[in-house]
Protein backbone atom coordinates (compact mmCIF):
# COMPACT_ATOMS: atom_id res chain seq x y z
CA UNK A 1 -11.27 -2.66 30.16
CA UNK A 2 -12.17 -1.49 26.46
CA UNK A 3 -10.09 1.86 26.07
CA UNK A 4 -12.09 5.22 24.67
CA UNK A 5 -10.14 7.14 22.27
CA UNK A 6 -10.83 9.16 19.17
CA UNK A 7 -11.45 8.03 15.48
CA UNK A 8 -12.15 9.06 12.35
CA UNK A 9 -15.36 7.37 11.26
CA UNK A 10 -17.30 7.11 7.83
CA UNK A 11 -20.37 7.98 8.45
CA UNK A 12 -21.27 7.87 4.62
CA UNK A 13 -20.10 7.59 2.17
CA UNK A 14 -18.58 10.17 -0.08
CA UNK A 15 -19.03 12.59 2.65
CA UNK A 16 -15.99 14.12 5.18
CA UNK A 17 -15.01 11.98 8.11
CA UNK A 18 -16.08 13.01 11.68
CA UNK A 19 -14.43 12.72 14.62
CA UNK A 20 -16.19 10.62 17.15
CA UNK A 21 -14.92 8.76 20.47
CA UNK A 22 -15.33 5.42 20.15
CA UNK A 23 -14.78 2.47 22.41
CA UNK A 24 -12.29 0.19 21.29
CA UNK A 25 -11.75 -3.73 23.16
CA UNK A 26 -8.62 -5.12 24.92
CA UNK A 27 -6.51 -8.04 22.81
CA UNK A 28 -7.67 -11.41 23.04
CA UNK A 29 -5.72 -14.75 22.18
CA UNK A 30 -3.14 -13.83 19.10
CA UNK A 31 -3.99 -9.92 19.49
CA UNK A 32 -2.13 -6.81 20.02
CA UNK A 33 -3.25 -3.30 20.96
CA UNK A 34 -1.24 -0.70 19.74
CA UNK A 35 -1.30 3.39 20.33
CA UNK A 36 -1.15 4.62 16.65
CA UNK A 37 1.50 7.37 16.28
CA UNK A 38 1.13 7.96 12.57
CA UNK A 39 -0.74 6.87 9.81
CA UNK A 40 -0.82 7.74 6.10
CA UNK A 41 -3.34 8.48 3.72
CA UNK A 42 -3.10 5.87 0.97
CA UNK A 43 -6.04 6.06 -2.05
CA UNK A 44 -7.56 2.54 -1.13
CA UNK A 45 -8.76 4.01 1.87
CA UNK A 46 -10.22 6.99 -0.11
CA UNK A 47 -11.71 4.56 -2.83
CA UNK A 48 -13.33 2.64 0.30
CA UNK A 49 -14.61 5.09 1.61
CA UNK A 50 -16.18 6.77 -1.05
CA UNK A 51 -17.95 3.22 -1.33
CA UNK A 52 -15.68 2.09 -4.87
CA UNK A 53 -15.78 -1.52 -2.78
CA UNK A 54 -19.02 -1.31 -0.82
CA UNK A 55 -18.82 -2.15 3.07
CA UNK A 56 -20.40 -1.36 6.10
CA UNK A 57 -20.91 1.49 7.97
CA UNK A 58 -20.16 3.76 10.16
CA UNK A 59 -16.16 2.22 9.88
CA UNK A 60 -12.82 3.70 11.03
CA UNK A 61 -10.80 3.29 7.67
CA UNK A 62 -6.18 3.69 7.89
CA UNK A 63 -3.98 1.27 6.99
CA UNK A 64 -0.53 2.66 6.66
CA UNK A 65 0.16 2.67 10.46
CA UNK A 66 3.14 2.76 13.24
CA UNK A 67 2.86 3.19 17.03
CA UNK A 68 3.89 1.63 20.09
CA UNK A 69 2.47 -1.60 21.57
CA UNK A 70 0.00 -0.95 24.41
CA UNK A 71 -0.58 -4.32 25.44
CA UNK A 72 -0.43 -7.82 24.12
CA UNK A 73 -3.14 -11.12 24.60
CA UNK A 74 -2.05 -14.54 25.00
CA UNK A 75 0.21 -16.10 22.59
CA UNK A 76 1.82 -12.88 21.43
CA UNK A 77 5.60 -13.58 21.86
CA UNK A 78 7.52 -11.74 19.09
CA UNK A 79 6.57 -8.33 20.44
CA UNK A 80 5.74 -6.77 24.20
CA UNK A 81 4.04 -3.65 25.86
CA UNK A 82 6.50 -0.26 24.80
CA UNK A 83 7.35 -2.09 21.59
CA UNK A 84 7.46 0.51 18.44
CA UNK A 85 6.21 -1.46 15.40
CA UNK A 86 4.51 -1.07 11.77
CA UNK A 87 1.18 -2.58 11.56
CA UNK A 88 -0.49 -3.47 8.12
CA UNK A 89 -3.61 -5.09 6.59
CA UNK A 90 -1.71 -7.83 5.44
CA UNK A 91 -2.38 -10.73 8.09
CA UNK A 92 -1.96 -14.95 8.14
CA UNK A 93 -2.87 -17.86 10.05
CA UNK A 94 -0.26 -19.55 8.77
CA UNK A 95 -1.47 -22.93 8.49
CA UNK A 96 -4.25 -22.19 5.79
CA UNK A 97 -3.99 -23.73 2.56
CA UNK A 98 -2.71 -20.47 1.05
CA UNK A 99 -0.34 -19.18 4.18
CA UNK A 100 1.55 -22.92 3.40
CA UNK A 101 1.61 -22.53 -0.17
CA UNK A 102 3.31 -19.06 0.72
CA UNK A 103 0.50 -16.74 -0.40
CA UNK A 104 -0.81 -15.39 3.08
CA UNK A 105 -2.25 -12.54 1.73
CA UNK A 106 -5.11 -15.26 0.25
CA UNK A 107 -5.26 -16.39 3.98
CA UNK A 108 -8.70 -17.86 4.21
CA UNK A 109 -8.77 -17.82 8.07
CA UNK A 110 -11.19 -16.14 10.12
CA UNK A 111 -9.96 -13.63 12.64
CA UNK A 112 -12.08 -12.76 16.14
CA UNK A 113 -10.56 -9.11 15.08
CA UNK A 114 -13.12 -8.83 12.41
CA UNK A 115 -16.26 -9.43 15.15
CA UNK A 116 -18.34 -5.71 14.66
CA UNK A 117 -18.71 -5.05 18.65
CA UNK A 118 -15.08 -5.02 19.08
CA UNK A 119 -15.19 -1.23 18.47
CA UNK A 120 -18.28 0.38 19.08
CA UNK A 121 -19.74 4.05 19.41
CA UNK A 122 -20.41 5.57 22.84
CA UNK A 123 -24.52 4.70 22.63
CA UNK A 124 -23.11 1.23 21.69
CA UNK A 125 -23.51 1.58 17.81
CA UNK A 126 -21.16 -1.07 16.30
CA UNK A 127 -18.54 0.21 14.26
CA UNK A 128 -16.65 -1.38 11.17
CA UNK A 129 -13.10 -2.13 10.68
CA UNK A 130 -11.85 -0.47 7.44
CA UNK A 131 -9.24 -2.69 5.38
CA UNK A 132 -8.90 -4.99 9.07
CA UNK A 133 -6.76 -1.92 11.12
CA UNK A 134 -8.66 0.90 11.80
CA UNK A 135 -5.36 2.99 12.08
CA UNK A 136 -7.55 6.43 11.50
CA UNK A 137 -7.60 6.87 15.55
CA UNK A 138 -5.50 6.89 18.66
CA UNK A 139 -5.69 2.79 19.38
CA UNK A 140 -6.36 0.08 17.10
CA UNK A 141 -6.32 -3.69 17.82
CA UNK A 142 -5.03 -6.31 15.59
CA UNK A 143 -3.80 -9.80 15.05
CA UNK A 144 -0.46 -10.06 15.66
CA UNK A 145 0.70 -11.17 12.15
CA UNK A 146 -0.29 -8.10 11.20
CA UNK A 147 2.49 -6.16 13.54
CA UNK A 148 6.22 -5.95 12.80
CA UNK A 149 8.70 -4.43 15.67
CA UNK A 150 10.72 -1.51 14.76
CA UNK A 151 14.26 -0.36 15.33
CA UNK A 152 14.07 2.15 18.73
CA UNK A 153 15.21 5.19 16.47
CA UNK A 154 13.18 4.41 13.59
CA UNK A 155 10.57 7.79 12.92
CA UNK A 156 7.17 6.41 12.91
CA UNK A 157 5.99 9.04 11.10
CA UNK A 158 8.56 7.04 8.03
CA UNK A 159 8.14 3.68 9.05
CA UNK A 160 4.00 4.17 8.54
CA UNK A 161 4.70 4.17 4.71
CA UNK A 162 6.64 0.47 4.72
CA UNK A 163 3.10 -1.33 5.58
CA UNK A 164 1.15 -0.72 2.22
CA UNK A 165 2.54 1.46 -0.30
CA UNK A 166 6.35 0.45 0.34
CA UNK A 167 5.57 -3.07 0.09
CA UNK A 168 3.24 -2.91 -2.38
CA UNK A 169 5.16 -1.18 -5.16
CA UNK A 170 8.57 -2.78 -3.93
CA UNK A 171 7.15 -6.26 -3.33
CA UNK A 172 5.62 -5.86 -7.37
CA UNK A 173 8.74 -5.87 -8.58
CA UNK A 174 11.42 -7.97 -6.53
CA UNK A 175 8.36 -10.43 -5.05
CA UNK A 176 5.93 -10.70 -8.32
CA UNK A 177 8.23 -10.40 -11.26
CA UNK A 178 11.68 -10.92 -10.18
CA UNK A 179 12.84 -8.41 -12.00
CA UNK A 180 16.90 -8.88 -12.97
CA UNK A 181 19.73 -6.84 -13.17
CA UNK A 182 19.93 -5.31 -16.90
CA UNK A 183 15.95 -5.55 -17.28
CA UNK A 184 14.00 -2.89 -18.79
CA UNK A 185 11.07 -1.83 -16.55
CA UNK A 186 8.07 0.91 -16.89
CA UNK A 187 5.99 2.64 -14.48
CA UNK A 188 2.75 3.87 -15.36
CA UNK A 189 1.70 5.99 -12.46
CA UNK A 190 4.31 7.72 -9.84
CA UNK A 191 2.05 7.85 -6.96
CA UNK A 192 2.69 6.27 -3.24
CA UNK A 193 2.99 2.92 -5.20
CA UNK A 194 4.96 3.83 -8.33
CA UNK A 195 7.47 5.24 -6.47
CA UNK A 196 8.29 2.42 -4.91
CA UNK A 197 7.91 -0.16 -7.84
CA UNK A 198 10.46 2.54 -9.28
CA UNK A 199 12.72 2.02 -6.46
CA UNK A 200 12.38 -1.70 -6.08
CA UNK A 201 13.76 -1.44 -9.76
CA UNK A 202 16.62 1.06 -8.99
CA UNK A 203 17.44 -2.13 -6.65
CA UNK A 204 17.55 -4.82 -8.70
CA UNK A 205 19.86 -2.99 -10.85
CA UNK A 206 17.07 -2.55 -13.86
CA UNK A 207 18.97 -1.30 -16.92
CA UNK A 208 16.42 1.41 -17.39
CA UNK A 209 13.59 2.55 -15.41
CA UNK A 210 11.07 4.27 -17.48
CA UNK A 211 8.22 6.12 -15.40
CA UNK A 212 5.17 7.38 -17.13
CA UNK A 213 2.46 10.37 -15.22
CA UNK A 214 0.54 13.38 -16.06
CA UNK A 215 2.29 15.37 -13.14
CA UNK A 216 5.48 17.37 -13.67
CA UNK A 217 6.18 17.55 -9.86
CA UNK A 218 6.00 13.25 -9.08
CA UNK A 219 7.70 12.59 -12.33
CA UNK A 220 11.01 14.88 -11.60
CA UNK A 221 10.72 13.18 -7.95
CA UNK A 222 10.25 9.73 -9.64
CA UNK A 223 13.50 10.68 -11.54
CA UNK A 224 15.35 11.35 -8.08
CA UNK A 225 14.38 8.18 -6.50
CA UNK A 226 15.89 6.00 -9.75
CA UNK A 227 13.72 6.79 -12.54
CA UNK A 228 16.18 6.70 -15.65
CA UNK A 229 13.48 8.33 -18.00
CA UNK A 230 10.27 10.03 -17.45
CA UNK A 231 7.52 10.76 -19.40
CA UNK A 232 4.64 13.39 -18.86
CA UNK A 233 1.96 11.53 -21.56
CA UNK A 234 0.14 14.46 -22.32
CA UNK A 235 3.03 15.72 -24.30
CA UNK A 236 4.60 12.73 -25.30
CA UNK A 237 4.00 9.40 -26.93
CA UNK A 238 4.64 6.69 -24.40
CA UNK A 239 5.40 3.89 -26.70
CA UNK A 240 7.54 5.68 -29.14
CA UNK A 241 9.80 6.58 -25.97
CA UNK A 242 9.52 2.38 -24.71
CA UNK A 243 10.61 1.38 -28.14
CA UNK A 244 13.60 3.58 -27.90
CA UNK A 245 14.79 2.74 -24.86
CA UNK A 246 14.39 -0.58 -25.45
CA UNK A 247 16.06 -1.13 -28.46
CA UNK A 248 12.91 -1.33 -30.42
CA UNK A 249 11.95 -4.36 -28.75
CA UNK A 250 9.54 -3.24 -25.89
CA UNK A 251 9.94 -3.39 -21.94
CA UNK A 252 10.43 -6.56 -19.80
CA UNK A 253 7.51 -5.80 -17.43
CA UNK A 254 5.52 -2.64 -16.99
CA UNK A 255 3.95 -2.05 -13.69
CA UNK A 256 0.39 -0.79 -13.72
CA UNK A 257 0.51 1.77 -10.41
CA UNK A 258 -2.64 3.46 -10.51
CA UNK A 259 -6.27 1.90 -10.74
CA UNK A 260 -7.22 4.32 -13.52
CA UNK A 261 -8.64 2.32 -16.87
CA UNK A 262 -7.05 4.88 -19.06
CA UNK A 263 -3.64 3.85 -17.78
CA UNK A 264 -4.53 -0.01 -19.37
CA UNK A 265 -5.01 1.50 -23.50
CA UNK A 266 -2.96 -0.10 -25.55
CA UNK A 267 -0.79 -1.43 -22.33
CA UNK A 268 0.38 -4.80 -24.59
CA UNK A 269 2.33 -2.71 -27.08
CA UNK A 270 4.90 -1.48 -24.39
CA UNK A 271 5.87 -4.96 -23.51
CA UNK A 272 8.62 -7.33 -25.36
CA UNK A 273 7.30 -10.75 -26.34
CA UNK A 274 7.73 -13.03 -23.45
CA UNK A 275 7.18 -9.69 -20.85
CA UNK A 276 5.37 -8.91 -18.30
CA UNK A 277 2.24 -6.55 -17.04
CA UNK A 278 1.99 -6.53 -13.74
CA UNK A 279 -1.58 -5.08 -12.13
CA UNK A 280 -0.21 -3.30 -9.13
CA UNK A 281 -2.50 -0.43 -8.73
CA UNK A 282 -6.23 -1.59 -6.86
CA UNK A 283 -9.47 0.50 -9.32
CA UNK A 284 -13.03 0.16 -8.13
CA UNK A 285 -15.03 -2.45 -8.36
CA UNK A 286 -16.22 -2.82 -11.92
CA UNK A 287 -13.21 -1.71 -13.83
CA UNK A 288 -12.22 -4.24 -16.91
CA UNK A 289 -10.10 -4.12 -19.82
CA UNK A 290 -9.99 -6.08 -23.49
CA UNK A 291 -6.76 -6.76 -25.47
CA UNK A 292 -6.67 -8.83 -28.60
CA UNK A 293 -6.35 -12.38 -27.94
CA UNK A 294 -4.27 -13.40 -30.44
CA UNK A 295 -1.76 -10.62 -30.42
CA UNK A 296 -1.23 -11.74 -26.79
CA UNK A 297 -0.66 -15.36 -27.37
CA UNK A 298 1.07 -14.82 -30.35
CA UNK A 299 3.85 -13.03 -27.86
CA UNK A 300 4.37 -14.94 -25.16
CA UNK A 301 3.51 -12.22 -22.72
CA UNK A 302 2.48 -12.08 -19.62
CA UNK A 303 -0.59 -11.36 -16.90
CA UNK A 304 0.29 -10.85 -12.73
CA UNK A 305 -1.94 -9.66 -10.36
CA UNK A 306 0.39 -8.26 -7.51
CA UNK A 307 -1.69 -7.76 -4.12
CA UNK A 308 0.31 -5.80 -1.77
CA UNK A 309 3.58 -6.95 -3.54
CA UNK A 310 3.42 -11.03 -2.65
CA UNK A 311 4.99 -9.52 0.52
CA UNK A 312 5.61 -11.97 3.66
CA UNK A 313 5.73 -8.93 6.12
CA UNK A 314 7.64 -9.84 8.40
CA UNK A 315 10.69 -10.45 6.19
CA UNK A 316 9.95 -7.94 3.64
CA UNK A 317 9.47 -5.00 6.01
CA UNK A 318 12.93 -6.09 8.06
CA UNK A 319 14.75 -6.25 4.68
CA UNK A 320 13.20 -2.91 3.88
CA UNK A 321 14.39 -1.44 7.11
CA UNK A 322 17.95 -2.59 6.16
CA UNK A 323 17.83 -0.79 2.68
CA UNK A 324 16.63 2.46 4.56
CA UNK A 325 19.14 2.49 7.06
CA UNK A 326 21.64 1.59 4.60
CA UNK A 327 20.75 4.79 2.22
CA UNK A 328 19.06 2.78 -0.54
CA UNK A 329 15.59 3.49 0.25
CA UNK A 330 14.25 6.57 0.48
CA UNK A 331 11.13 7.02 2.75
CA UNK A 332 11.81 10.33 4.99
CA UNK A 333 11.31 12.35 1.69
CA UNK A 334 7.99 10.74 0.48
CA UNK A 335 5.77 12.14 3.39
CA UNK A 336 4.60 15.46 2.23
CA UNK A 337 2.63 16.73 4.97
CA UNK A 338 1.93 15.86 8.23
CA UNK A 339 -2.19 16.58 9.79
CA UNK A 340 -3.49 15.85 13.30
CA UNK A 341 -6.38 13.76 13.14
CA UNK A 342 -8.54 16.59 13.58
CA UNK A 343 -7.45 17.59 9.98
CA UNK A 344 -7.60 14.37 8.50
CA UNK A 345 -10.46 15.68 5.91
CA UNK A 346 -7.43 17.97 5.00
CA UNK A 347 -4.71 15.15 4.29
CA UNK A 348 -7.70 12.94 2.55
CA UNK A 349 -8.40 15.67 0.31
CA UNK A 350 -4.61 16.58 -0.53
CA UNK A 351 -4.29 13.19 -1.24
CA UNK A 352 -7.33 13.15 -3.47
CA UNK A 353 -6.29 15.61 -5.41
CA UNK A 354 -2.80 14.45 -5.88
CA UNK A 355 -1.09 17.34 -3.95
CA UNK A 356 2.30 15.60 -2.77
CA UNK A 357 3.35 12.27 -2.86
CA UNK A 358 2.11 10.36 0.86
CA UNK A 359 0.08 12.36 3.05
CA UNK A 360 0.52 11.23 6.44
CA UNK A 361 -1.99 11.74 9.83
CA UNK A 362 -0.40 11.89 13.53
CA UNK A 363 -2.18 11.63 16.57
């Protein structure tokens, strides 16, 4: 029987998030219904729904979730009922042309997940499912690729971060750019995804991690989590600072963590010949940017997109989960506040205004 719970649904767009029952079906072939624990706040789920990508409504957004299995459909093996686990958007057929050529975030598959009536209002009103989870409410279903099991003593609350801003701003650096030991790496943005790209670099033994912000507050944290230099860019000029640290010749890759245009102005002159940029950060839809052509072929450099880090989530997460229990990844210390999902028009508007670094929603 379908199970009626509470959600946070977009009614419209732009507007607070109200807190409806909904109905929401048992797993079917390859699915897995899960009792969401925690869930946090990450700004593509603002940006959505304040309409930045369009969609339909009304739709239960969250996509940074952890709970415990409920119950399982047919051909679910790698996980069972009780189960604590990390569920993300990322999901794969694995037998699409992209999941083979090891890019299952491109997975072209259809999923039976995605079918509007599978959650549904009490009069019967169909409801959407934001970013393919729904994880704003107390049960979600989802494809099973999309679910990794957890260590037994793992806080959920923590291991809600490692599905979209962990891997994201990790995956952009070790996954997308292979970054080496004794590379010079920048961050431009210290948000829920810079602070991870920061770490991922801390990791790969980067010679210097330069991270760039406006904020005081998530630059000294980005300087506790590996960040060798920061810079506030109000104050100071961020290429003079690249060139120095860099021996004058500009940084090996700079990660782009934030989806503001600004962030993109004169981006080319912070990178070495032969260096990367790497897009990491996800703006509206609409956002471009112009560089001069020549200058850019004349160096060698660089372009990667970097959706959700290149991450194969099953493997990234568990290696993840090793560097946190190990001491070399911090997560604990990221979530800022915690909101019942009552408050979540609290935790989206903390998050909105950039109070704290992940904002995080337990039922």
């Amino acid at each position: 029987m379908p199970t009626k719970c509470k959600a946070a649904l977009s009614i419209n767009f732009k507007e607070p998030l109200l807190i409806e029952e909904i109905w929401v079906d048992d797993p079917r072939q390859g699915e897995v219904k899960i009792n969401i624990s925690a869930c946090g706040v990450c700004h593509s789920d603002i940006l959505y729904m304040d309409g930045a990508w369009g969609g339909n409504l009304p739709s239960v957004f969250g996509h940074e979730g952890a709970g415990i299995v409920d119950s399982c459909g047919p051909g679910v093996e790698h996980i069972k009922p009780g189960d604590r686990v990390a569920v993300s958007l990322l999901r794969s057929c694995g037998q699409c042309y992209y999941c083979q050529r090891q890019l299952s975030s491109q997975c072209e598959n259809t999923f039976a997940t995605d079918e509007p009536y599978r959650l549904k209002m009490l009069d019967g009103t169909s409801v959407n499912r934001g970013l393919r989870t729904g994880c704003f409410a107390e049960y979600a279903v989802v494809h099973k690729s999309q679910v990794v099991k957890l260590p037994d003593e793992m806080n959920l609350n923590s291991a809600s971060l490692l599905t979209c801003g962990v891997i994201t701003g990790f995956g952009s650096v070790v996954n997308t750019a292979s970054i080496k030991a004794g590379e010079h790496v920048v961050v431009i943005g210290t948000g829920g995804v810079g602070v991870h790209c920061i770490q991922g670099a801390r990791v790969s033994h980067a010679a210097t991690i330069t991270a760039v912000d406006v904020s005081d507050e998530k630059l000294e944290f980005a300087k506790r989590l590996g960040a060798t230099r920061i810079i506030n860019s109000t104050r100071e000029g961020v290429r003079e600072v690249v060139l120095e640290v860099t021996q004058n010749r500009g940084a090996d890759a700079v990660f782009v963590a934030t989806g503001h245009p600004a962030a993109l102005d004169g981006i080319f002159k912070l990178i070495r010949p032969g260096g990367l940029l790497v897009l990491v950060g996800m703006p509206s839809n609409g956002v471009y940017f112009s560089f001069e052509t020549v200058e850019f072929i004349d160096a060698n450099q660089v372009i990667l997109g970097s959706k959700m880090g290149g991450s194969n989530l099953k493997v990234d997460i568990a290696n993840l989960i090793e560097l946190y229990d190990a001491g070399k990844l911090e997560l604990d210390a990221l979530i800022s506040s915690t909101y019942p999902l009552e408050n979540i028009n609290e935790a989206i508007d903390a998050t909105r205004t950039g109070v704290g670094m992940r904002n995080v929603v337990v039922m």
